[in-house]
PDB file of N, CA and C in Angstrom:
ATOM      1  N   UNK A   1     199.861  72.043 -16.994  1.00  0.00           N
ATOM      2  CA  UNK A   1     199.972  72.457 -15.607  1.00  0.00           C
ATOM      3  C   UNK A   1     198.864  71.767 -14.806  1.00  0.00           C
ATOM      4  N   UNK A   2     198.948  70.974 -13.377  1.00  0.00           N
ATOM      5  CA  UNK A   2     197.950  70.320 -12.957  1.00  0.00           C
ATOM      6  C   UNK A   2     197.544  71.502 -11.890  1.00  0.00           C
ATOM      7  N   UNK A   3     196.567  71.198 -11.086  1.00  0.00           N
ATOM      8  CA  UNK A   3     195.388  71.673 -10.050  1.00  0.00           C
ATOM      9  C   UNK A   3     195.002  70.632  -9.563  1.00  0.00           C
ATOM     10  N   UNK A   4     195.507  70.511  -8.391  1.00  0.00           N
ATOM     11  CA  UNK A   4     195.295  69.204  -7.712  1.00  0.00           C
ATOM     12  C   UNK A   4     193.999  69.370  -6.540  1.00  0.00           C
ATOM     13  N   UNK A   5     192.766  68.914  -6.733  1.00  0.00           N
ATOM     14  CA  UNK A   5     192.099  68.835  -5.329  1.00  0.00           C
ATOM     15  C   UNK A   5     191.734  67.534  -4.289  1.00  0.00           C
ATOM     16  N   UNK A   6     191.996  67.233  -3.514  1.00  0.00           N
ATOM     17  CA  UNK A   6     192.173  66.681  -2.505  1.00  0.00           C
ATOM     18  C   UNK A   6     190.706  66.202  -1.975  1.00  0.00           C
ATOM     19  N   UNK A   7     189.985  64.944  -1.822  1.00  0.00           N
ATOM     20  CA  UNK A   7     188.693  64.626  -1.327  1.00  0.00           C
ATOM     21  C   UNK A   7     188.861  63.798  -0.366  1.00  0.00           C
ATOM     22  N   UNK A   8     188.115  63.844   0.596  1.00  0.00           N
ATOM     23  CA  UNK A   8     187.701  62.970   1.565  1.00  0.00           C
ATOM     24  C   UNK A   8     186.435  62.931   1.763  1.00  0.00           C
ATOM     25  N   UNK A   9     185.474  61.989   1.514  1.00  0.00           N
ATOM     26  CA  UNK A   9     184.054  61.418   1.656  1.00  0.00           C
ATOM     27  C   UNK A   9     184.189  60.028   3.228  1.00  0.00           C
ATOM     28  N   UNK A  10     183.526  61.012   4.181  1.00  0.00           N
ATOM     29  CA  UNK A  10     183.192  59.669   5.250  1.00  0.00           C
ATOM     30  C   UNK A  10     181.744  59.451   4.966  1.00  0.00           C
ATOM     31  N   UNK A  11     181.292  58.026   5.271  1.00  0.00           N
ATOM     32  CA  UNK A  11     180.235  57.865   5.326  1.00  0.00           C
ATOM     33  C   UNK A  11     179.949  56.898   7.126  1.00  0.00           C
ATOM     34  N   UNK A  12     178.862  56.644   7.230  1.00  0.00           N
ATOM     35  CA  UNK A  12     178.284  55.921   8.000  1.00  0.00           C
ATOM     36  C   UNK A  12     178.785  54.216   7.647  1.00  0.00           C
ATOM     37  N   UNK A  13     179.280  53.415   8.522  1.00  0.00           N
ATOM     38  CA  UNK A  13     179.559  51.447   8.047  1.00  0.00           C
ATOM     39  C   UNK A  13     178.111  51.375   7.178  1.00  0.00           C
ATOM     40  N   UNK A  14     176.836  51.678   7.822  1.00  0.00           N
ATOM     41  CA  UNK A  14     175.735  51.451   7.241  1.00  0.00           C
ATOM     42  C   UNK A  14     175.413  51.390   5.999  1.00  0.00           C
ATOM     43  N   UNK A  15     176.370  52.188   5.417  1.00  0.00           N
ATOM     44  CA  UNK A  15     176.125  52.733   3.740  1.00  0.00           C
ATOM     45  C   UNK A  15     177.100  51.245   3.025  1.00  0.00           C
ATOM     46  N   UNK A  16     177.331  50.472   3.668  1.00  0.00           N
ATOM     47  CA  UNK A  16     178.528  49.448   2.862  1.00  0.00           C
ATOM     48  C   UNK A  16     177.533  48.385   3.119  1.00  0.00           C
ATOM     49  N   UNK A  17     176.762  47.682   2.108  1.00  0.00           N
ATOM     50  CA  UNK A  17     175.900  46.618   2.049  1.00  0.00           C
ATOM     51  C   UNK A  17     176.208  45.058   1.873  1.00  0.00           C
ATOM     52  N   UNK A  18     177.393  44.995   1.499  1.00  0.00           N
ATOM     53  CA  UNK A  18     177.813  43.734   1.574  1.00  0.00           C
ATOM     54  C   UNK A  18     179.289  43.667   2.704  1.00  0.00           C
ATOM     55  N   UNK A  19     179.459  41.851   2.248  1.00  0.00           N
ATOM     56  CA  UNK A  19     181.195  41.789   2.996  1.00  0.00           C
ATOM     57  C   UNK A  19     182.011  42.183   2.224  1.00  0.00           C
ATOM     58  N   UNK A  20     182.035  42.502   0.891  1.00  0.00           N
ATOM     59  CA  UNK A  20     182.911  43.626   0.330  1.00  0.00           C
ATOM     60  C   UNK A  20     183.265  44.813   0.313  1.00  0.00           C
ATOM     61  N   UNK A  21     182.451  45.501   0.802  1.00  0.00           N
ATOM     62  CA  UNK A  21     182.119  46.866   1.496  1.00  0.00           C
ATOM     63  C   UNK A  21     181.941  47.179   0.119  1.00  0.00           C
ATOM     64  N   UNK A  22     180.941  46.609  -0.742  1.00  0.00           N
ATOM     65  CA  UNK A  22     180.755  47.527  -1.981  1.00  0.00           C
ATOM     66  C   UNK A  22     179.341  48.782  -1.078  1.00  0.00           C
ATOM     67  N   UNK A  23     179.596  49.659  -1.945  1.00  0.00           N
ATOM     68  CA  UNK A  23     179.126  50.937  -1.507  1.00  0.00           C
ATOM     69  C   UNK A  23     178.425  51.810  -2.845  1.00  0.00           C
ATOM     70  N   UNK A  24     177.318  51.274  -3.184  1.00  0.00           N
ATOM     71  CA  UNK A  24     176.686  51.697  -4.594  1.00  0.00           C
ATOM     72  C   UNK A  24     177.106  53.558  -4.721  1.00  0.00           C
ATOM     73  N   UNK A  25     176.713  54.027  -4.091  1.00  0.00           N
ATOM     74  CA  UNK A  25     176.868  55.467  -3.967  1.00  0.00           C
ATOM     75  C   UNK A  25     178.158  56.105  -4.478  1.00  0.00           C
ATOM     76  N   UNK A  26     179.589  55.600  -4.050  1.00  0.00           N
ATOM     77  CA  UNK A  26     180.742  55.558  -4.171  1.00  0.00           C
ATOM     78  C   UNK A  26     181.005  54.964  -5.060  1.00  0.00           C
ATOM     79  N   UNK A  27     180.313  53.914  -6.019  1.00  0.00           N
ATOM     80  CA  UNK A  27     180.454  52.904  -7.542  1.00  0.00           C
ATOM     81  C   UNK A  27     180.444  54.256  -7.998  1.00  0.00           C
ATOM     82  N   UNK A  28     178.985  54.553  -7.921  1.00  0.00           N
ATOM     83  CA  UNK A  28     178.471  55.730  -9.369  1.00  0.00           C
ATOM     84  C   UNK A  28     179.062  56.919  -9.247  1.00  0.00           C
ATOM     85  N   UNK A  29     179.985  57.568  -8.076  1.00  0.00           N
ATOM     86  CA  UNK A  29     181.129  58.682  -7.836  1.00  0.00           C
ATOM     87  C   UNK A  29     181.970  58.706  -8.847  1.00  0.00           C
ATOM     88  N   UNK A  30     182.484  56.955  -8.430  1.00  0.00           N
ATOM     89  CA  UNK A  30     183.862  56.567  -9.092  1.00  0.00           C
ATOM     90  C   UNK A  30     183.355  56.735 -10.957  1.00  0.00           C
ATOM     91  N   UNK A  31     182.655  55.928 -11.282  1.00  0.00           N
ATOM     92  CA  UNK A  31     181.966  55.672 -12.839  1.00  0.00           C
ATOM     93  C   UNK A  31     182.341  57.325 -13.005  1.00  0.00           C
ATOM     94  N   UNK A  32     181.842  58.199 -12.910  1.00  0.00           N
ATOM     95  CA  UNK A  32     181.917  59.210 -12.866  1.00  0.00           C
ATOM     96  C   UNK A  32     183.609  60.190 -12.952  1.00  0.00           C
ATOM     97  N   UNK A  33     184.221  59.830 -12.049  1.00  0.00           N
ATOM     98  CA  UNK A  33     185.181  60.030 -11.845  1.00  0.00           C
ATOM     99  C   UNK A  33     186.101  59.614 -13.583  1.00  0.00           C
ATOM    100  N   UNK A  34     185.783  58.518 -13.296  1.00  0.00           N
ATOM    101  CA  UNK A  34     186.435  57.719 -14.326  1.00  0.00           C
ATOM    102  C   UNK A  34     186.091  57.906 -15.725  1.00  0.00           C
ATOM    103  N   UNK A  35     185.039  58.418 -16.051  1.00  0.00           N
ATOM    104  CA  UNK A  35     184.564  58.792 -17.540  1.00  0.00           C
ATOM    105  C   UNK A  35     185.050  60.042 -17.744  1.00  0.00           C
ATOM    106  N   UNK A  36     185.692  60.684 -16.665  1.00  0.00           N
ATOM    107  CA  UNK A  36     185.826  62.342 -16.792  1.00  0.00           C
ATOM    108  C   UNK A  36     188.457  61.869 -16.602  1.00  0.00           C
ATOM    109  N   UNK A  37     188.042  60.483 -16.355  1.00  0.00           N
ATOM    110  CA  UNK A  37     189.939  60.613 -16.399  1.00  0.00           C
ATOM    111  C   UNK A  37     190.569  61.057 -15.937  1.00  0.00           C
ATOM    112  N   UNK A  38     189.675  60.422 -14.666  1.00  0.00           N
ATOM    113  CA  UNK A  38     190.291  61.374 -12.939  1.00  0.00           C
ATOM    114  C   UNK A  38     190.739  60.349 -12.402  1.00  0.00           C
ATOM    115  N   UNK A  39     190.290  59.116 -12.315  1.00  0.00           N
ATOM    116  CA  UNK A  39     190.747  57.988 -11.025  1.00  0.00           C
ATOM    117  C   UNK A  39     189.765  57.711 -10.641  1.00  0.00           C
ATOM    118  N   UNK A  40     189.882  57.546  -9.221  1.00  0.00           N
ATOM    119  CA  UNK A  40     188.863  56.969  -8.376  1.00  0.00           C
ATOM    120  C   UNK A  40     189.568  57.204  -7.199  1.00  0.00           C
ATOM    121  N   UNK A  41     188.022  57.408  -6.791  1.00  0.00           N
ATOM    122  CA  UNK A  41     188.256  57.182  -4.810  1.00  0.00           C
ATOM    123  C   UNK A  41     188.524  56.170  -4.214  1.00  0.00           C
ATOM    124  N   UNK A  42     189.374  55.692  -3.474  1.00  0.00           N
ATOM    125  CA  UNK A  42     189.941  54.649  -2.571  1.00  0.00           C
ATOM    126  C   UNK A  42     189.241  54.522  -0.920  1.00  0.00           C
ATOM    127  N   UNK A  43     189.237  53.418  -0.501  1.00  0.00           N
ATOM    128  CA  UNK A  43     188.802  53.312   0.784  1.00  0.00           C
ATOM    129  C   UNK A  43     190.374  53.139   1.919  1.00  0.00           C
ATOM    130  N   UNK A  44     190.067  54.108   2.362  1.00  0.00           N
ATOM    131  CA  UNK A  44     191.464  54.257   3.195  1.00  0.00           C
ATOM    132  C   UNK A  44     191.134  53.682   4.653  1.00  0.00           C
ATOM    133  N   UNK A  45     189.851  53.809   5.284  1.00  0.00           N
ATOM    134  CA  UNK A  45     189.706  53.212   6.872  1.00  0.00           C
ATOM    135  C   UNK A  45     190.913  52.424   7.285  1.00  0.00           C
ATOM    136  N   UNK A  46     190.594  51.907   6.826  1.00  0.00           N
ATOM    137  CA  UNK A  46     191.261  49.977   6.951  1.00  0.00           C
ATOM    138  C   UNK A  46     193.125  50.163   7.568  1.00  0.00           C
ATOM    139  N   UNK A  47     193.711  51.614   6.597  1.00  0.00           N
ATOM    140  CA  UNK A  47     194.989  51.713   7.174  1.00  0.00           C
ATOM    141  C   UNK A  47     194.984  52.639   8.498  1.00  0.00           C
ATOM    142  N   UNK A  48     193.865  52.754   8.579  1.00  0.00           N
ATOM    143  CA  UNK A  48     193.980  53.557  10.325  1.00  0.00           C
ATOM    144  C   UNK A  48     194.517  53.051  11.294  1.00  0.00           C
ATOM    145  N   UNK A  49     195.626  53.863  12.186  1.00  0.00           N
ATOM    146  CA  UNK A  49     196.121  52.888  13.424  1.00  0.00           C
ATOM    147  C   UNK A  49     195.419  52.906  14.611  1.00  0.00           C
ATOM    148  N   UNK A  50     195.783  52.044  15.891  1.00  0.00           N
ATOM    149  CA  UNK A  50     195.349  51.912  16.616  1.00  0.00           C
ATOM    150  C   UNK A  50     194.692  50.925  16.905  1.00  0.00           C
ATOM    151  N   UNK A  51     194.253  50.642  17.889  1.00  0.00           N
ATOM    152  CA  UNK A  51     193.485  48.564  18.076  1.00  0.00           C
ATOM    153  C   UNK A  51     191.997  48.441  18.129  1.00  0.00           C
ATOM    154  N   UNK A  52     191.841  49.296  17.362  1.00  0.00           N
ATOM    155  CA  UNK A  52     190.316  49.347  17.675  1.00  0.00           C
ATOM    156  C   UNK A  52     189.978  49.663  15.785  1.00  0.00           C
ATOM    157  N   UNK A  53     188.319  48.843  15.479  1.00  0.00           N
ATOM    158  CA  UNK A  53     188.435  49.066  14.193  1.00  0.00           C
ATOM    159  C   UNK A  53     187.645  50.655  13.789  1.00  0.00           C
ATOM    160  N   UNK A  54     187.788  51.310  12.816  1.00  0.00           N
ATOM    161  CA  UNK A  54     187.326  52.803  12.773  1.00  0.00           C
ATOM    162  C   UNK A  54     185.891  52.580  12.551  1.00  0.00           C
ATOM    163  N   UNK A  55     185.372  53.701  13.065  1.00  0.00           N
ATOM    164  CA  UNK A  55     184.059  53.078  13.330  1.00  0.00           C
ATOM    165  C   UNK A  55     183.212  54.127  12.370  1.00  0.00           C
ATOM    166  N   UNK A  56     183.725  54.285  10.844  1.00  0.00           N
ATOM    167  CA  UNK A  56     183.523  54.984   9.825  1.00  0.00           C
ATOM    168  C   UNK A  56     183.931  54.798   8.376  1.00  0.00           C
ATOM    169  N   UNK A  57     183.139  54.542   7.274  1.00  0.00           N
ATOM    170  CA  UNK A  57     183.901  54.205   5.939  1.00  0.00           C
ATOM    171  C   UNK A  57     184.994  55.764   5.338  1.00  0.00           C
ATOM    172  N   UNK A  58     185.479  55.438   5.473  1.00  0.00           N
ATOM    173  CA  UNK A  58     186.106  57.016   4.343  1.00  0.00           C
ATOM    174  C   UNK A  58     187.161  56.496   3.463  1.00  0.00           C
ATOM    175  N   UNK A  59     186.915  57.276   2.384  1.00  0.00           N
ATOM    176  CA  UNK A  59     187.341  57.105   1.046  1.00  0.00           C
ATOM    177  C   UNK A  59     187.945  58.176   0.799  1.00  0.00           C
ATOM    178  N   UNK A  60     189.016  58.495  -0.171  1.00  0.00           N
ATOM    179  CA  UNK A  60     190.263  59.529  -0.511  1.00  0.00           C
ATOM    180  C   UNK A  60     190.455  59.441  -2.044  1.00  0.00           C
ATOM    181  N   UNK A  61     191.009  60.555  -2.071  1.00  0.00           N
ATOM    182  CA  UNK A  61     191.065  60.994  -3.657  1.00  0.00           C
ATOM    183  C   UNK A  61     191.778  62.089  -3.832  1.00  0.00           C
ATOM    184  N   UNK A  62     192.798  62.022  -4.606  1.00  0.00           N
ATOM    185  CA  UNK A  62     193.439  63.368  -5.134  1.00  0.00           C
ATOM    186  C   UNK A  62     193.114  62.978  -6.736  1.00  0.00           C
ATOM    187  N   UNK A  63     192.610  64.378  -7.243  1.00  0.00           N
ATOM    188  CA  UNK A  63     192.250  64.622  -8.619  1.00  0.00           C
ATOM    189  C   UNK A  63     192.656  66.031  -9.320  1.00  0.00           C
ATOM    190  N   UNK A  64     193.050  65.648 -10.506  1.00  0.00           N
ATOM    191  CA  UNK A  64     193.768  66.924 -11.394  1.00  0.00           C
ATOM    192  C   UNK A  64     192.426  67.332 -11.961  1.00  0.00           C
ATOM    193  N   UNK A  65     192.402  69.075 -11.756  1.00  0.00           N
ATOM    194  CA  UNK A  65     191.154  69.700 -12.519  1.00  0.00           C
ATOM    195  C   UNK A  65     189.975  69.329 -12.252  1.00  0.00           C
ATOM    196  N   UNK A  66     189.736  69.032 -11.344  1.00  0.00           N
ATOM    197  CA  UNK A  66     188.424  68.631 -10.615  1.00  0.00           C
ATOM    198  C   UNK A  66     187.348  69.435 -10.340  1.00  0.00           C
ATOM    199  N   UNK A  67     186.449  69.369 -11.650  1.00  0.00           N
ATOM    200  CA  UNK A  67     185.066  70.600 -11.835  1.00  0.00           C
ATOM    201  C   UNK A  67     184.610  70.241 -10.141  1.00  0.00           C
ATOM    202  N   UNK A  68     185.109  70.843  -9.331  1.00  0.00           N
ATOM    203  CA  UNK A  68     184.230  70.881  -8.058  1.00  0.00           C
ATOM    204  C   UNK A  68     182.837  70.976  -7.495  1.00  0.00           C
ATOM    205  N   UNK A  69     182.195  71.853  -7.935  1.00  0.00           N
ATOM    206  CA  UNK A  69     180.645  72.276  -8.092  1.00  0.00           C
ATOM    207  C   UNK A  69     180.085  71.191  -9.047  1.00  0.00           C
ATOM    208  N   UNK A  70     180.211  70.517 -10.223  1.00  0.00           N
ATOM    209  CA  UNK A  70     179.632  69.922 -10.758  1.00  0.00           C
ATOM    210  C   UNK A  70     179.639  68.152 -10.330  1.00  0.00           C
ATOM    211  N   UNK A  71     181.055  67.806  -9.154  1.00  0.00           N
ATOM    212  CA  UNK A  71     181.394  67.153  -8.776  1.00  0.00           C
ATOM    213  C   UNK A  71     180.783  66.999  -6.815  1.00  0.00           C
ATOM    214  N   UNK A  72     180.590  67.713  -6.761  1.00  0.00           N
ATOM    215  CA  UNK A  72     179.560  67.649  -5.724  1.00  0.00           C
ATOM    216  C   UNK A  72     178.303  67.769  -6.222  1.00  0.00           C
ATOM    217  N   UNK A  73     177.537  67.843  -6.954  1.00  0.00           N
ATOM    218  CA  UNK A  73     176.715  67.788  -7.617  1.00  0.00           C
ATOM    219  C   UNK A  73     176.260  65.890  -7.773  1.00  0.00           C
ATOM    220  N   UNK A  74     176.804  65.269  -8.358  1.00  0.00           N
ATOM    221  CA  UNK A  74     177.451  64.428  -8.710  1.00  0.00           C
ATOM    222  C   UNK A  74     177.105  63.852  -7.151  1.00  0.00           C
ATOM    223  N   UNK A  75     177.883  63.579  -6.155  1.00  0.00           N
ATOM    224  CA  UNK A  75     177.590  63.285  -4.910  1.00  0.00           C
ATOM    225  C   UNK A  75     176.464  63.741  -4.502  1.00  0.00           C
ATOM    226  N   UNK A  76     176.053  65.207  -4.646  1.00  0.00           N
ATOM    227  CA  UNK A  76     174.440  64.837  -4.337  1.00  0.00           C
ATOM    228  C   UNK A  76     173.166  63.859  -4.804  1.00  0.00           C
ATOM    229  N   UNK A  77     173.949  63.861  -5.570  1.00  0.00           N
ATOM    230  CA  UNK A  77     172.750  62.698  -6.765  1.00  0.00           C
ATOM    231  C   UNK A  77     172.471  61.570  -6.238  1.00  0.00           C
ATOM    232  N   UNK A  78     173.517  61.138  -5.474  1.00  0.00           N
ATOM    233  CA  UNK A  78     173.230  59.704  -5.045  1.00  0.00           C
ATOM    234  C   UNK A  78     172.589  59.744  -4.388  1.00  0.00           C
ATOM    235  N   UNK A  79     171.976  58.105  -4.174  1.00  0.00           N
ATOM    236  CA  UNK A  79     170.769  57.336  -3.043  1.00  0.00           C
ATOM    237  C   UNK A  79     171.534  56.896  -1.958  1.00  0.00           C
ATOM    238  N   UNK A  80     171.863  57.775  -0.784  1.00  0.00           N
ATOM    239  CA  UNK A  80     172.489  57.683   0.332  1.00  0.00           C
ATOM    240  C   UNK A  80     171.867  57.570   1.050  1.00  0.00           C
ATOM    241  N   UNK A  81     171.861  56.218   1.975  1.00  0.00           N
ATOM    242  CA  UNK A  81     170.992  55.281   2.780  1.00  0.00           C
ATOM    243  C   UNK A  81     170.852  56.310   4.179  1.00  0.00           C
ATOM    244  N   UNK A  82     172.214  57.188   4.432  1.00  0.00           N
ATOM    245  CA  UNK A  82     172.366  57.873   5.645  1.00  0.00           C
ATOM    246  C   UNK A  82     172.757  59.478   5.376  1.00  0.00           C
ATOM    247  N   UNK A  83     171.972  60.177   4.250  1.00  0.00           N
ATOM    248  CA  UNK A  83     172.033  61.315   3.153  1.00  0.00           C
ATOM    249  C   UNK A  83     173.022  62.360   4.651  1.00  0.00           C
ATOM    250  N   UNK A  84     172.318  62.357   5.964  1.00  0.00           N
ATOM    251  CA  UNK A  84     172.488  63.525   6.912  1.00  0.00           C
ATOM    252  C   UNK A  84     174.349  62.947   7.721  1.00  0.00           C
ATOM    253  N   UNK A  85     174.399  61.774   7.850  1.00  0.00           N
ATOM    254  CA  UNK A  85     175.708  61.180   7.939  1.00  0.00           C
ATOM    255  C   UNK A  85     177.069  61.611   6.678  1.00  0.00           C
ATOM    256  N   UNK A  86     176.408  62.136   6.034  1.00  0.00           N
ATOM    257  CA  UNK A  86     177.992  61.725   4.441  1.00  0.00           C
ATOM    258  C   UNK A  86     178.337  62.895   4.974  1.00  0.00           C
ATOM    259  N   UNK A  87     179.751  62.899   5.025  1.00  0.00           N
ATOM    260  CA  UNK A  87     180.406  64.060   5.202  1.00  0.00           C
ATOM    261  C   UNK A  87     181.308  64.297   3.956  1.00  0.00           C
ATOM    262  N   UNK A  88     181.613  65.445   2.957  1.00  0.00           N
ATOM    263  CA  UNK A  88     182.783  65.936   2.441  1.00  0.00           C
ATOM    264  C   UNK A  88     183.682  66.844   2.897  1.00  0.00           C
ATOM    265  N   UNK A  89     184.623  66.497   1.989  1.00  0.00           N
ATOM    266  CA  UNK A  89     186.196  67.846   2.724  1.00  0.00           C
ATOM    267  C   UNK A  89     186.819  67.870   1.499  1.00  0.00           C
ATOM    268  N   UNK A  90     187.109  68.616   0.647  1.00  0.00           N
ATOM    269  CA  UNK A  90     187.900  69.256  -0.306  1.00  0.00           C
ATOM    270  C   UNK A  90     188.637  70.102   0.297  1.00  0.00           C
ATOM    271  N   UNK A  91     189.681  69.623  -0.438  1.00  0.00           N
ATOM    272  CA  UNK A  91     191.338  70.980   0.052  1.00  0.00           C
ATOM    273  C   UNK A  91     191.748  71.295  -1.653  1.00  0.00           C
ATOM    274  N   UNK A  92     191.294  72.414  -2.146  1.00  0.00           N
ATOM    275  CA  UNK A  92     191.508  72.444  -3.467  1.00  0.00           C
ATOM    276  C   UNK A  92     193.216  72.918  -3.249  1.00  0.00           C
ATOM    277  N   UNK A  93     193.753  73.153  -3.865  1.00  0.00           N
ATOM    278  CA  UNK A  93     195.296  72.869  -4.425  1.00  0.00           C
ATOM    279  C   UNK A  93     195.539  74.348  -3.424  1.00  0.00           C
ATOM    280  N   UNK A  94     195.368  75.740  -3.649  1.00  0.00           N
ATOM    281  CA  UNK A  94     195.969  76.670  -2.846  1.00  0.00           C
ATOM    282  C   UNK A  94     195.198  76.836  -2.221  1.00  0.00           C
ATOM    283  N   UNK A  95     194.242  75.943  -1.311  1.00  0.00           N
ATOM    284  CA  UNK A  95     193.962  75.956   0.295  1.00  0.00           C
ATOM    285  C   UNK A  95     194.488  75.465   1.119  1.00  0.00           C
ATOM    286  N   UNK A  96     195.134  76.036   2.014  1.00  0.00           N
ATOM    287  CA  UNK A  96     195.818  75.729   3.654  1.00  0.00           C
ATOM    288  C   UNK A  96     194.672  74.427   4.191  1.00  0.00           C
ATOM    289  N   UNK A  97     193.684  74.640   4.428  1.00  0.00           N
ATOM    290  CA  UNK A  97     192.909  73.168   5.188  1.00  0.00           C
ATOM    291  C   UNK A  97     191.699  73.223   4.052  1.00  0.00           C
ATOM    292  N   UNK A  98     191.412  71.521   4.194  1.00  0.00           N
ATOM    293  CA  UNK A  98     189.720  70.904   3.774  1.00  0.00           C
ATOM    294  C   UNK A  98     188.800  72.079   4.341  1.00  0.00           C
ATOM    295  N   UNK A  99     187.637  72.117   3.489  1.00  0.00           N
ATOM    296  CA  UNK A  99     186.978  72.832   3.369  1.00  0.00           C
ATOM    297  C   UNK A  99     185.328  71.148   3.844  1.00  0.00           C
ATOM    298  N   UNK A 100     184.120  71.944   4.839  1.00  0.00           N
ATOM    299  CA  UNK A 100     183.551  70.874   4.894  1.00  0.00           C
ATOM    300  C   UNK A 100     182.185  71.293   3.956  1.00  0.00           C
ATOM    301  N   UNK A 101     181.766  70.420   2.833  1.00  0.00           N
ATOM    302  CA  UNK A 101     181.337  70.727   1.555  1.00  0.00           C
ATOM    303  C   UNK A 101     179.572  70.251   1.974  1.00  0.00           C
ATOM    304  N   UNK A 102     178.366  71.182   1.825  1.00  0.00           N
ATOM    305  CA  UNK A 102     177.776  70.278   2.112  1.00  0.00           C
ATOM    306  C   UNK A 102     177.097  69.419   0.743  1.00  0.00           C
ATOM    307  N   UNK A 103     175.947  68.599   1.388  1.00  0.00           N
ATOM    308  CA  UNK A 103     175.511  67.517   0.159  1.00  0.00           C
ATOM    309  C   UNK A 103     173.926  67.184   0.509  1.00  0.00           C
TER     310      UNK A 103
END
């Protein structure tokens, strides 16, 4: 039986250090993510509409069984260039709306 929870991590452009938009903070999420056989977070900005470019990184994730508390945990850990900028939102599986998580 799955338990699906739902993530959204915005950050600040600032936090993306190269022209790849690699994003160390979001590496060691994902590493994480991925040793536990969840996936990974995706960078979604980029499909935003409208003519103007978003003037925010955010990344998305749906994950089965997702230790939440130990997984924000996990996001606190990191060396976040703009710690007061990161925003989270979890919508765990029988919540009506994202929840804003702090870090």
């Amino acid at each position: 039986m799955s338990h699906v929870s739902d993530v959204i991590i915005c950050l600040s452009p600032g936090e993306e250090i190269d022209d790849n938009a690699t994003t160390p903070p979001i590496q060691e999420i994902n590493k994480y993510l991925m040793a536990q056989n969840r996936g990974e977070l995706k960078k979604v900005d980029d499909y935003a509409g409208g003519y103007k470019a978003v003037q925010a990184a955010v990344w998305m994730g749906a994950f089965n069984h997702l230790d939440i508390p130990e997984f924000l945990n996990v996001v606190k850990a990191q060396q976040w260039e703009g710690r007061e900028i990161v925003q989270v939102f979890i919508k765990d599986e029988h919540e009506k709306t994202f929840t804003p998580r702090s870090i």
